[in-house]
C-alpha atoms as a PDB file:
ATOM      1  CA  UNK A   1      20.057  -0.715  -8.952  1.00  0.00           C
ATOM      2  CA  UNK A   2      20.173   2.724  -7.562  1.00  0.00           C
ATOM      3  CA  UNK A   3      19.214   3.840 -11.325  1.00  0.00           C
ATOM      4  CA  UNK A   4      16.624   1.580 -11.948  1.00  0.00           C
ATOM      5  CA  UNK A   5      14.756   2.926  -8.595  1.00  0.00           C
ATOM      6  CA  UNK A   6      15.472   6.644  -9.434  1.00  0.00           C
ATOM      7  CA  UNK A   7      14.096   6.196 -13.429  1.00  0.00           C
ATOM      8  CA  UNK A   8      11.233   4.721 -12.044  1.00  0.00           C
ATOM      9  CA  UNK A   9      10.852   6.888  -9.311  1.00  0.00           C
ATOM     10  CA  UNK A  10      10.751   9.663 -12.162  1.00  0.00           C
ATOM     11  CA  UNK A  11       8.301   8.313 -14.566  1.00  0.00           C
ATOM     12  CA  UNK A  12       6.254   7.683 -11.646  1.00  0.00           C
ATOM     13  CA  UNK A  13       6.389  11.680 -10.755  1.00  0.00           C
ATOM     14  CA  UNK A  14       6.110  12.549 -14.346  1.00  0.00           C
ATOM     15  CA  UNK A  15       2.616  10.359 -14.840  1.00  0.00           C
ATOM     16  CA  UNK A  16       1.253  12.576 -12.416  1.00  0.00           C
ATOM     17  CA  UNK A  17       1.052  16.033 -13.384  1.00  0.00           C
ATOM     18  CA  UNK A  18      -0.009  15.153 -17.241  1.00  0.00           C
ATOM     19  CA  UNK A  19      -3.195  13.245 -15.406  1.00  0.00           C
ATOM     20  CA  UNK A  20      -4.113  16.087 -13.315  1.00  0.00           C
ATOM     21  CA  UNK A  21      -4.240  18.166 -16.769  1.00  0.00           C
ATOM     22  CA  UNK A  22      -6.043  15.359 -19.329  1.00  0.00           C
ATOM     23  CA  UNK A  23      -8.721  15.120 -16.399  1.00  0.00           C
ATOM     24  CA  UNK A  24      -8.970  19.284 -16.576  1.00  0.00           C
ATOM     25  CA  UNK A  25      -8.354  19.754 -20.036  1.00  0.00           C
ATOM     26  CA  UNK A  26     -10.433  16.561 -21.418  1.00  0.00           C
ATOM     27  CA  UNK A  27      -7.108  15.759 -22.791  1.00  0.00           C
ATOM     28  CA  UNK A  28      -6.812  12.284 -24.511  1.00  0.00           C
ATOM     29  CA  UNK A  29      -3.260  12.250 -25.996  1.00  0.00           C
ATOM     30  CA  UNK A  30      -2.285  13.623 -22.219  1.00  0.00           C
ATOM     31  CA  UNK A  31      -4.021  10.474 -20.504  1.00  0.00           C
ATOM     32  CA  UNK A  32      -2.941   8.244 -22.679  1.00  0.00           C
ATOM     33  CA  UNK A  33       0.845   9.545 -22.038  1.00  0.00           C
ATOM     34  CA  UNK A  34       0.293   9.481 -18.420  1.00  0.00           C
ATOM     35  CA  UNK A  35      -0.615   5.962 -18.460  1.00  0.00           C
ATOM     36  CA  UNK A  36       2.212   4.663 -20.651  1.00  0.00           C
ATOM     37  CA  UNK A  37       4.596   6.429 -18.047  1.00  0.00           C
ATOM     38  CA  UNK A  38       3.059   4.693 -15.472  1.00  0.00           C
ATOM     39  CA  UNK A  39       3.165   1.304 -16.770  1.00  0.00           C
ATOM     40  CA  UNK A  40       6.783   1.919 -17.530  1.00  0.00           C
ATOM     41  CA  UNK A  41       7.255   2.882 -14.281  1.00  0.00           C
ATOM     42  CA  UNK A  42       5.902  -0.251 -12.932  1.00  0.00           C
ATOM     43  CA  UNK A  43       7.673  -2.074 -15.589  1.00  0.00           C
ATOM     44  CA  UNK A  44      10.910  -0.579 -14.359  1.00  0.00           C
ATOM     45  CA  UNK A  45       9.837  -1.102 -10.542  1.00  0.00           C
ATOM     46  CA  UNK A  46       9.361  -4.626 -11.398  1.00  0.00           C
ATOM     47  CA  UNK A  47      12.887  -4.866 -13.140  1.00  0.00           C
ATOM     48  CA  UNK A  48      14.150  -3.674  -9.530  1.00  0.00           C
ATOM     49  CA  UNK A  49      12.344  -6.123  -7.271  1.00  0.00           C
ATOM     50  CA  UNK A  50      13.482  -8.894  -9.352  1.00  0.00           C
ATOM     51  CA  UNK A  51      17.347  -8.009 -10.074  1.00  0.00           C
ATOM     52  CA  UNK A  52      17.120  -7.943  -6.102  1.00  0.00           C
ATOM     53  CA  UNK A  53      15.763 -10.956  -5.579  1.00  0.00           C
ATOM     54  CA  UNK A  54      18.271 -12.540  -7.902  1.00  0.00           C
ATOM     55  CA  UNK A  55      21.147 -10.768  -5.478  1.00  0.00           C
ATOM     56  CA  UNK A  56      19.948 -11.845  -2.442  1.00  0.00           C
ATOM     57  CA  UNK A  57      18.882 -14.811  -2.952  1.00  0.00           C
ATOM     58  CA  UNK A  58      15.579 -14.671  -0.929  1.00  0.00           C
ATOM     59  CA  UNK A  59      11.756 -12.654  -1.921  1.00  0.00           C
ATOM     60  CA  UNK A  60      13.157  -9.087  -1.527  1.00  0.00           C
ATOM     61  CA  UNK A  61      11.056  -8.491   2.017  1.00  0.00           C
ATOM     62  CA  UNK A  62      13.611  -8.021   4.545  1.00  0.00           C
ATOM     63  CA  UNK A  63      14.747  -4.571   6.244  1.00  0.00           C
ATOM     64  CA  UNK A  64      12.775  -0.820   5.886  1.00  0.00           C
ATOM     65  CA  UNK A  65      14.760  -0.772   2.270  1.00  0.00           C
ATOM     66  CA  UNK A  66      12.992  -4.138   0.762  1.00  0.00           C
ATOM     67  CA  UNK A  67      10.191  -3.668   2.201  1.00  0.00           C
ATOM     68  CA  UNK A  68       9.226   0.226   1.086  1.00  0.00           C
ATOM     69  CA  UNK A  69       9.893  -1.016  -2.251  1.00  0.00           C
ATOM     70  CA  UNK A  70       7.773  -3.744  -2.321  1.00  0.00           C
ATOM     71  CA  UNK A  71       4.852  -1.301  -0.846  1.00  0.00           C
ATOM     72  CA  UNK A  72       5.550   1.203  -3.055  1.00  0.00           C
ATOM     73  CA  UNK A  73       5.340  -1.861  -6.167  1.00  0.00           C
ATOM     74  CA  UNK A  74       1.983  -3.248  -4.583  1.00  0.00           C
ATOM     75  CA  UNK A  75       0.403   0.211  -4.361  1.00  0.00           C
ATOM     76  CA  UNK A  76       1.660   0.781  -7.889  1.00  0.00           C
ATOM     77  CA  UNK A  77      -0.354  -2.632  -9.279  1.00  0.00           C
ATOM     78  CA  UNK A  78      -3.548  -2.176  -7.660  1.00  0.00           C
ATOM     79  CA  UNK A  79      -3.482   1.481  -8.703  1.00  0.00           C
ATOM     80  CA  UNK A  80      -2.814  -0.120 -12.235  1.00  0.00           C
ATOM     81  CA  UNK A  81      -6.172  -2.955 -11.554  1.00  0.00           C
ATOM     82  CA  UNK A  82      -8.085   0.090 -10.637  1.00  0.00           C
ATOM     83  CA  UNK A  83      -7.363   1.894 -14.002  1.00  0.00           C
ATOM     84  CA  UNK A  84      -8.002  -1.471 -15.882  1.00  0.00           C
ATOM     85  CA  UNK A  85     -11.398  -2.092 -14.019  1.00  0.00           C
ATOM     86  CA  UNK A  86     -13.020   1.236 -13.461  1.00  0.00           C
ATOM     87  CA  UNK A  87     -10.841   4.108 -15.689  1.00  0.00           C
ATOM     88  CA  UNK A  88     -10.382   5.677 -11.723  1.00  0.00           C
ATOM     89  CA  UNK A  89      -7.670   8.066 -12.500  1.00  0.00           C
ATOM     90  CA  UNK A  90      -8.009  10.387  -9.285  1.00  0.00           C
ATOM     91  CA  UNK A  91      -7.248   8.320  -6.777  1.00  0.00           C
ATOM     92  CA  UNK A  92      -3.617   8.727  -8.371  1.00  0.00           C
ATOM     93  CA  UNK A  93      -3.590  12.760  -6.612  1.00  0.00           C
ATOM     94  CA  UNK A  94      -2.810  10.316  -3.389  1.00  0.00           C
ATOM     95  CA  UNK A  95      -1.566   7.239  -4.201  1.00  0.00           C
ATOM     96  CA  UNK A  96       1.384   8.663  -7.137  1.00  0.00           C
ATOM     97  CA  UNK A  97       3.100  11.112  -4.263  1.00  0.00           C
ATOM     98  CA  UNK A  98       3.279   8.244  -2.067  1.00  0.00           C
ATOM     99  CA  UNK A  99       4.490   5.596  -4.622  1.00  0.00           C
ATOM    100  CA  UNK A 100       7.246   8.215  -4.849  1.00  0.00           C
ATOM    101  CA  UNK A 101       7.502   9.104  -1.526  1.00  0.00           C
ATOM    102  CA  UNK A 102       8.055   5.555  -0.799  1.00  0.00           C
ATOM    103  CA  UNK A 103      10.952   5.212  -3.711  1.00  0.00           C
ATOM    104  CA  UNK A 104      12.450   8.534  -2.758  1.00  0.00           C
ATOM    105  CA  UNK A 105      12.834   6.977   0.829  1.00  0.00           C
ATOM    106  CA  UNK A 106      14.151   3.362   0.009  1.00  0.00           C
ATOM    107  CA  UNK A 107      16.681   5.224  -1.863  1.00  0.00           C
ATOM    108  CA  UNK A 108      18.100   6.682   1.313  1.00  0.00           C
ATOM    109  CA  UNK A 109      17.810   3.847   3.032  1.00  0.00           C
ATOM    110  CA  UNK A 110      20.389   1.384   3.798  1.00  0.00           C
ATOM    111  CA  UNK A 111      20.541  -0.969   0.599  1.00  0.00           C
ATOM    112  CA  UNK A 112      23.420  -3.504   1.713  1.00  0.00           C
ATOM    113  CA  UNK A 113      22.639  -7.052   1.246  1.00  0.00           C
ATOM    114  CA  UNK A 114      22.062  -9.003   4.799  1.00  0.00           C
ATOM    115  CA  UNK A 115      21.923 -12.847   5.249  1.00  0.00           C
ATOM    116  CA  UNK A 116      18.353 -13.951   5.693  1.00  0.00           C
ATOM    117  CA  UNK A 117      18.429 -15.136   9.373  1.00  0.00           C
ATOM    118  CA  UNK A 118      16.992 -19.320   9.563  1.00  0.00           C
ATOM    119  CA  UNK A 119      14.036 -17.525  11.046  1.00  0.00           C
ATOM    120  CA  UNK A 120      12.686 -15.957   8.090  1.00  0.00           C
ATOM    121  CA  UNK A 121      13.664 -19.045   5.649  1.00  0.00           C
ATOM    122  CA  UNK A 122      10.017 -20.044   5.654  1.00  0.00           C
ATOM    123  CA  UNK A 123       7.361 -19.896   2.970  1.00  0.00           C
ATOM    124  CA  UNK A 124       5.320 -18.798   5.501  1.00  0.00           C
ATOM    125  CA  UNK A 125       7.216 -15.893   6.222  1.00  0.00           C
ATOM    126  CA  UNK A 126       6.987 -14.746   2.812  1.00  0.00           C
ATOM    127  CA  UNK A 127       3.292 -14.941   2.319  1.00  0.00           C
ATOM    128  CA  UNK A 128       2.655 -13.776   5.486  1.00  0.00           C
ATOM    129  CA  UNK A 129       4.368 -10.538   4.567  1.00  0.00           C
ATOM    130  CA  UNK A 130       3.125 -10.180   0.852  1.00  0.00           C
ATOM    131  CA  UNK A 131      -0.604 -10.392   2.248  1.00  0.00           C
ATOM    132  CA  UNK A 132      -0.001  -7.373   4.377  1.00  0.00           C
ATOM    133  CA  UNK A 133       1.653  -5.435   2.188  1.00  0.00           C
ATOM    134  CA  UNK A 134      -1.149  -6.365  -0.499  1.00  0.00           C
ATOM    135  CA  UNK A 135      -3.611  -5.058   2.405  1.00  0.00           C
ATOM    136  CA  UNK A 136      -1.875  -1.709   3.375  1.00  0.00           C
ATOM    137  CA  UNK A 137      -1.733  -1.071  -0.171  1.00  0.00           C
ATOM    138  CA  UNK A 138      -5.605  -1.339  -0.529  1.00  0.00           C
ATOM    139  CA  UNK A 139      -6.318   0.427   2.853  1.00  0.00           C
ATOM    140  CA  UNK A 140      -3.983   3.238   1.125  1.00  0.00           C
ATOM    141  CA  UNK A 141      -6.526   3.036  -2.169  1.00  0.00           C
ATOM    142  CA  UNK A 142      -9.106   3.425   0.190  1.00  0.00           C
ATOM    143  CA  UNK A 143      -7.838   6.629   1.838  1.00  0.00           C
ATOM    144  CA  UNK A 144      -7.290   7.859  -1.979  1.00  0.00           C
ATOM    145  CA  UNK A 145     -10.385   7.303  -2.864  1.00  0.00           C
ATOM    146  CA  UNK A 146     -12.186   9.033   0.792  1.00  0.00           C
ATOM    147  CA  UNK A 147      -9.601  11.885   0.139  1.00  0.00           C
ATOM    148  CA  UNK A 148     -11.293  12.205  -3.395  1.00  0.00           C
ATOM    149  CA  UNK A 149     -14.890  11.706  -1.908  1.00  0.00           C
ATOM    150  CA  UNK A 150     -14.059  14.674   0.860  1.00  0.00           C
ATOM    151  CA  UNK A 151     -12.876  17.303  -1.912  1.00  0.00           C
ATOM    152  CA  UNK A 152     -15.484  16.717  -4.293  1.00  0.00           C
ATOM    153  CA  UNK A 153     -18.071  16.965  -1.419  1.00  0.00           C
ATOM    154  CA  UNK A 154     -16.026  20.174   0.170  1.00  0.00           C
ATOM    155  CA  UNK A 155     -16.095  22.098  -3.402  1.00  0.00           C
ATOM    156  CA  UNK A 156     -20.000  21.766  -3.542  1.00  0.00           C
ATOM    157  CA  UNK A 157     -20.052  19.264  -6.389  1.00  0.00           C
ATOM    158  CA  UNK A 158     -22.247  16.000  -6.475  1.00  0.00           C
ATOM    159  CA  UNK A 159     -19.751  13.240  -5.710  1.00  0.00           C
ATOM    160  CA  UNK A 160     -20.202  10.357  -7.918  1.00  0.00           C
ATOM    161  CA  UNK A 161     -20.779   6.810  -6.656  1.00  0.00           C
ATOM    162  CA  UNK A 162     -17.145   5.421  -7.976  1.00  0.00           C
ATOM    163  CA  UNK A 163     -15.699   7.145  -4.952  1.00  0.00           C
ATOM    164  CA  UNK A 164     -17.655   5.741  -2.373  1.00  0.00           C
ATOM    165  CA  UNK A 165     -17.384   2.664  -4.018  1.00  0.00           C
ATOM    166  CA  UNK A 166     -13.995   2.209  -4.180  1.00  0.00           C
ATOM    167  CA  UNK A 167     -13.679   2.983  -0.138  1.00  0.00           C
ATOM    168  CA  UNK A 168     -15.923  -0.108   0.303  1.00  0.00           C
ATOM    169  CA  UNK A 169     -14.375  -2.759  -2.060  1.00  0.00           C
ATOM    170  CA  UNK A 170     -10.743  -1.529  -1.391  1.00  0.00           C
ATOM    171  CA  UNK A 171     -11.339  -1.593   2.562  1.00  0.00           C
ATOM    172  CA  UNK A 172     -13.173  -4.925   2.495  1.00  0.00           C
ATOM    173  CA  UNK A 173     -10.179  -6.596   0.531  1.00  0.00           C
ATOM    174  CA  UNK A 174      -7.699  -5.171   2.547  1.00  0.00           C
ATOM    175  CA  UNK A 175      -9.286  -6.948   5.601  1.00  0.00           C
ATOM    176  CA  UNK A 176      -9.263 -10.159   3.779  1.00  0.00           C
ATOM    177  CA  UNK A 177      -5.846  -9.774   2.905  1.00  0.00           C
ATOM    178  CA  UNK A 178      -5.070  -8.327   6.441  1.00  0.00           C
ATOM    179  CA  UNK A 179      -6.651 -11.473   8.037  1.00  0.00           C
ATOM    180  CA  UNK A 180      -5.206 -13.887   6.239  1.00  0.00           C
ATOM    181  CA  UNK A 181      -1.726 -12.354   7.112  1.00  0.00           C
ATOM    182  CA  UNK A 182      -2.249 -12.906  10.564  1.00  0.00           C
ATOM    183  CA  UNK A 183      -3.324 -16.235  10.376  1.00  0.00           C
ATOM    184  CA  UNK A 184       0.283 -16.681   7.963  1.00  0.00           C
ATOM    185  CA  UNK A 185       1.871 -14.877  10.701  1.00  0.00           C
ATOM    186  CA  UNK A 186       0.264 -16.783  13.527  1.00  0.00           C
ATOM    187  CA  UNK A 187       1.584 -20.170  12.151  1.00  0.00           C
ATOM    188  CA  UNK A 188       5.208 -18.580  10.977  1.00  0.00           C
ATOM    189  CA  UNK A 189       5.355 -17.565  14.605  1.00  0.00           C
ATOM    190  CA  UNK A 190       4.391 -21.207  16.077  1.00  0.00           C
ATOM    191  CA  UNK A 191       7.562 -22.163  13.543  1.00  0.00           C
ATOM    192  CA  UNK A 192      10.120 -19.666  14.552  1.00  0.00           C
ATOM    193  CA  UNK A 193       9.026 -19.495  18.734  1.00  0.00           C
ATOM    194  CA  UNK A 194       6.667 -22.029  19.510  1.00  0.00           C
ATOM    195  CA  UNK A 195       3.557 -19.913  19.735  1.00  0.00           C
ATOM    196  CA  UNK A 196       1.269 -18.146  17.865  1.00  0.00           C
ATOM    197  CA  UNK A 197       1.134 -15.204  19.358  1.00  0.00           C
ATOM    198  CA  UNK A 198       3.700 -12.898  21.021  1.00  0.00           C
ATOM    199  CA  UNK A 199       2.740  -9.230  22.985  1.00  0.00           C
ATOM    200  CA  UNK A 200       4.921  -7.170  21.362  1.00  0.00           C
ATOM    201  CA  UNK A 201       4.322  -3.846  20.087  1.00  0.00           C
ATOM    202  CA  UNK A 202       4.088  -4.920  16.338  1.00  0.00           C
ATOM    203  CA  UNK A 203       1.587  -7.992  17.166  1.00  0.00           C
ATOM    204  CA  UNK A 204      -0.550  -5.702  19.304  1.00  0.00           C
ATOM    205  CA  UNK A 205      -0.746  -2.260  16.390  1.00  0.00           C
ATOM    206  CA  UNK A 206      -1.577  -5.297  13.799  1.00  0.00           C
ATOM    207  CA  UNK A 207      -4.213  -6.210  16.469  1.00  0.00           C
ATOM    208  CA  UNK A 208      -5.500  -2.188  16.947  1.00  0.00           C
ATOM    209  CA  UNK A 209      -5.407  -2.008  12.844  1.00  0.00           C
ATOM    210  CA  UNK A 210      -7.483  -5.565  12.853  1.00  0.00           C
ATOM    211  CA  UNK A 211      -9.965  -4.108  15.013  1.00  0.00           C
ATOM    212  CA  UNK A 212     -10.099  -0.648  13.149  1.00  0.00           C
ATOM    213  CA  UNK A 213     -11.093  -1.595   9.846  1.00  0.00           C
ATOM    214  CA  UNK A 214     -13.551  -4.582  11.487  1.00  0.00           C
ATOM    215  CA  UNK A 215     -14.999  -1.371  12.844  1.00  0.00           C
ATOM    216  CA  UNK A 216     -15.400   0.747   9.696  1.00  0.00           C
ATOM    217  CA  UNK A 217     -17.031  -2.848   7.891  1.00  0.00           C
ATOM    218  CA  UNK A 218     -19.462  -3.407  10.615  1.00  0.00           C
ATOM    219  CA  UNK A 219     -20.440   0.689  10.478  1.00  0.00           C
ATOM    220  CA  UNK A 220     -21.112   0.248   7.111  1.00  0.00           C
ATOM    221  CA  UNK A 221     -24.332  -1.539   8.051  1.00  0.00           C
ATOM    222  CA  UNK A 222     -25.488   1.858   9.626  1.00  0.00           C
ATOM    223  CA  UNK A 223     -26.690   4.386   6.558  1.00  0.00           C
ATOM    224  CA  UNK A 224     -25.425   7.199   8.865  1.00  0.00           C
ATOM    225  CA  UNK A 225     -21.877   6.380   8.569  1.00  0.00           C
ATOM    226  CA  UNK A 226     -21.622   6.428   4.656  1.00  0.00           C
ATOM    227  CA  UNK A 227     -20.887   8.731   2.523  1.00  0.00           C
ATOM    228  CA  UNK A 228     -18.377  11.489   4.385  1.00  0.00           C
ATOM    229  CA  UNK A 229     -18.215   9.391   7.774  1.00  0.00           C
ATOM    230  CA  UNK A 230     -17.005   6.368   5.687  1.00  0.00           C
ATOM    231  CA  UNK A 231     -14.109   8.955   3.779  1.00  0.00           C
ATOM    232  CA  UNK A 232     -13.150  10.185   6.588  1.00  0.00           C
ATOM    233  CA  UNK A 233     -12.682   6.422   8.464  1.00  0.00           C
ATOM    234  CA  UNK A 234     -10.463   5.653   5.125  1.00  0.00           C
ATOM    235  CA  UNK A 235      -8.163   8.393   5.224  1.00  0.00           C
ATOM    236  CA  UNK A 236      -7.559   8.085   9.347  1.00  0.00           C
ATOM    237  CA  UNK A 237      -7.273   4.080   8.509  1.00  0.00           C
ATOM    238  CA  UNK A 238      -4.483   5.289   6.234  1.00  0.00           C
ATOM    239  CA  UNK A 239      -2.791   6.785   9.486  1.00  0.00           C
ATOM    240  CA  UNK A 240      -3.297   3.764  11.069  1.00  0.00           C
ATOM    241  CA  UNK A 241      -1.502   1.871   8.292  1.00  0.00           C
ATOM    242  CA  UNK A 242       1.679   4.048   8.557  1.00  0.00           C
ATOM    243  CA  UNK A 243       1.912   3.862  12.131  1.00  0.00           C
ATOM    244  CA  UNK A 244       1.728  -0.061  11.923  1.00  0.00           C
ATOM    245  CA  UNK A 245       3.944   0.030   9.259  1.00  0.00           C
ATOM    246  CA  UNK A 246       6.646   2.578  10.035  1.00  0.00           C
ATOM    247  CA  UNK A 247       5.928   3.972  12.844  1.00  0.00           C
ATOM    248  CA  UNK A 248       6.344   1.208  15.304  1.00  0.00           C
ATOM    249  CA  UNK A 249       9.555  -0.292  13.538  1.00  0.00           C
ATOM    250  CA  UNK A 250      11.334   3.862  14.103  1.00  0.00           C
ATOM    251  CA  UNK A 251       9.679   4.106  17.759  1.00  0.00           C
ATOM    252  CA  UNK A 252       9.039   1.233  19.775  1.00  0.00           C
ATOM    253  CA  UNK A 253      11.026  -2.161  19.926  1.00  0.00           C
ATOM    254  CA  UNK A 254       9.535  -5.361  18.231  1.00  0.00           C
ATOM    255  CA  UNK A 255      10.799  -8.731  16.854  1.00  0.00           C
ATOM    256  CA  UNK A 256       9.807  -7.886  13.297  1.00  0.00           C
ATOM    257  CA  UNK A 257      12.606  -6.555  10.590  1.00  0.00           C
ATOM    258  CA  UNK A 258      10.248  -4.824   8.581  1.00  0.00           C
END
């Protein structure tokens, strides 16, 4: 499996460069390239997440290995969806490194097969954690796309409207999908402990990055904090994301595996 994840890993870091030249050079032939190795990429990403899923036994979600690889496969198919709806190839400057980033680190992670504990044998436990991993990946398009929106602005061009777009509709789903995994959560946790709510430091950062993004919606109803005030909110939500994420599961103890 180790070879599936590095092949992919590369045509993922080859897309890259040949779209950062067919959007300076006009190049067709280049963008078209870029795209095929990014599909097969994904294609290959997809191979991987399944073959381990067959080994296991269980929705590959479990432990920092799993779990990378499934963000780095959900950032990978909305970048795809944006491509397919808007021709956004940008927000790839951002979104590529950390696909691979993402890879690179799963790959150096430990990969060993583990018994899914009765806890986790729920459905609920499984949607619960594909709706926030749907949600990071969409806060992450987000920061992309405010990245983008801070550049263009910084380099004295007009910044288009796709940008600024693409904050809004990205953020906005990721709260719906971040919502919804907390009410999954909530009732997974009434299964495994008898309530639906425990203080621990994973439940209370998925709390502070609730709150966060409820922020940046509700200051969207303020024209004074669009445009570069709503780029800069993505890409420090982004932060916010990684320390939910990772950070919390590498510093502080919690009941979650991921």
């Amino acid at each position: 499996m180790n070879t599936l994840l590095w092949i992919a890993t590369g045509l993922y870091a080859a897309s890259l460069p040949l779209t950062i030249m067919a959007a300076r050079g006009s190049r067709q032939d280049l963008e078209r390239l870029s795209r095929i190795l990014l599909f097969a990429g994904f294609a290959l990403h997809s191979l991987l997440l399944g073959l381990r899923a067959l080994q296991t036994g269980y929705a590959p979600m479990m432990g920092r290995y799993e779990t990378v690889i499934f963000f780095g496969w959900s950032l990978a198919l909305l970048n795809l969806v944006l491509i397919g709806r808007y021709g956004f190839r940008q927000a790839e400057y951002l979104t590529v490194p950390l696909i691979v980033l993402a890879m690179g680190f799963a790959a150096f992670s430990d990969s060993r097969v583990m018994p899914l504990p009765p806890i986790l044998q729920s459905v609920w436990f499984e949607v619960h954690v594909v709706t926030s991993f749907f949600a990071y990946a969409l806060f992450t398009l987000a920061a992309a796309a405010g990245t983008l929106w801070l550049w263009q602005a910084r380099s004295g061009r007009q910044v288009p409207a796709l940008p600024g777009e693409v904050i809004y509709r990205a953020t906005l789903w990721g709260f719906v999908f971040f919502s919804l995994s907390m009410v999954l959560g909530a009732v997974w946790g009434y299964l495994a402990w008898g309530a639906y709510w425990r203080w621990e430091a994973k439940s209370a950062a998925s709390l502070m990055l609730w709150f966060f993004f409820a922020g940046v919606l509700h200051s969207r109803y303020s024209r004074r904090w669009r445009g570069r005030p709503a780029a800069v909110l993505a890409v420090i939500g982004l932060a916010v994301v990684l320390f939910t994420y990772l950070g919390v599961g590498i510093f502080l103890e919690n009941s979650h595996r991921m």
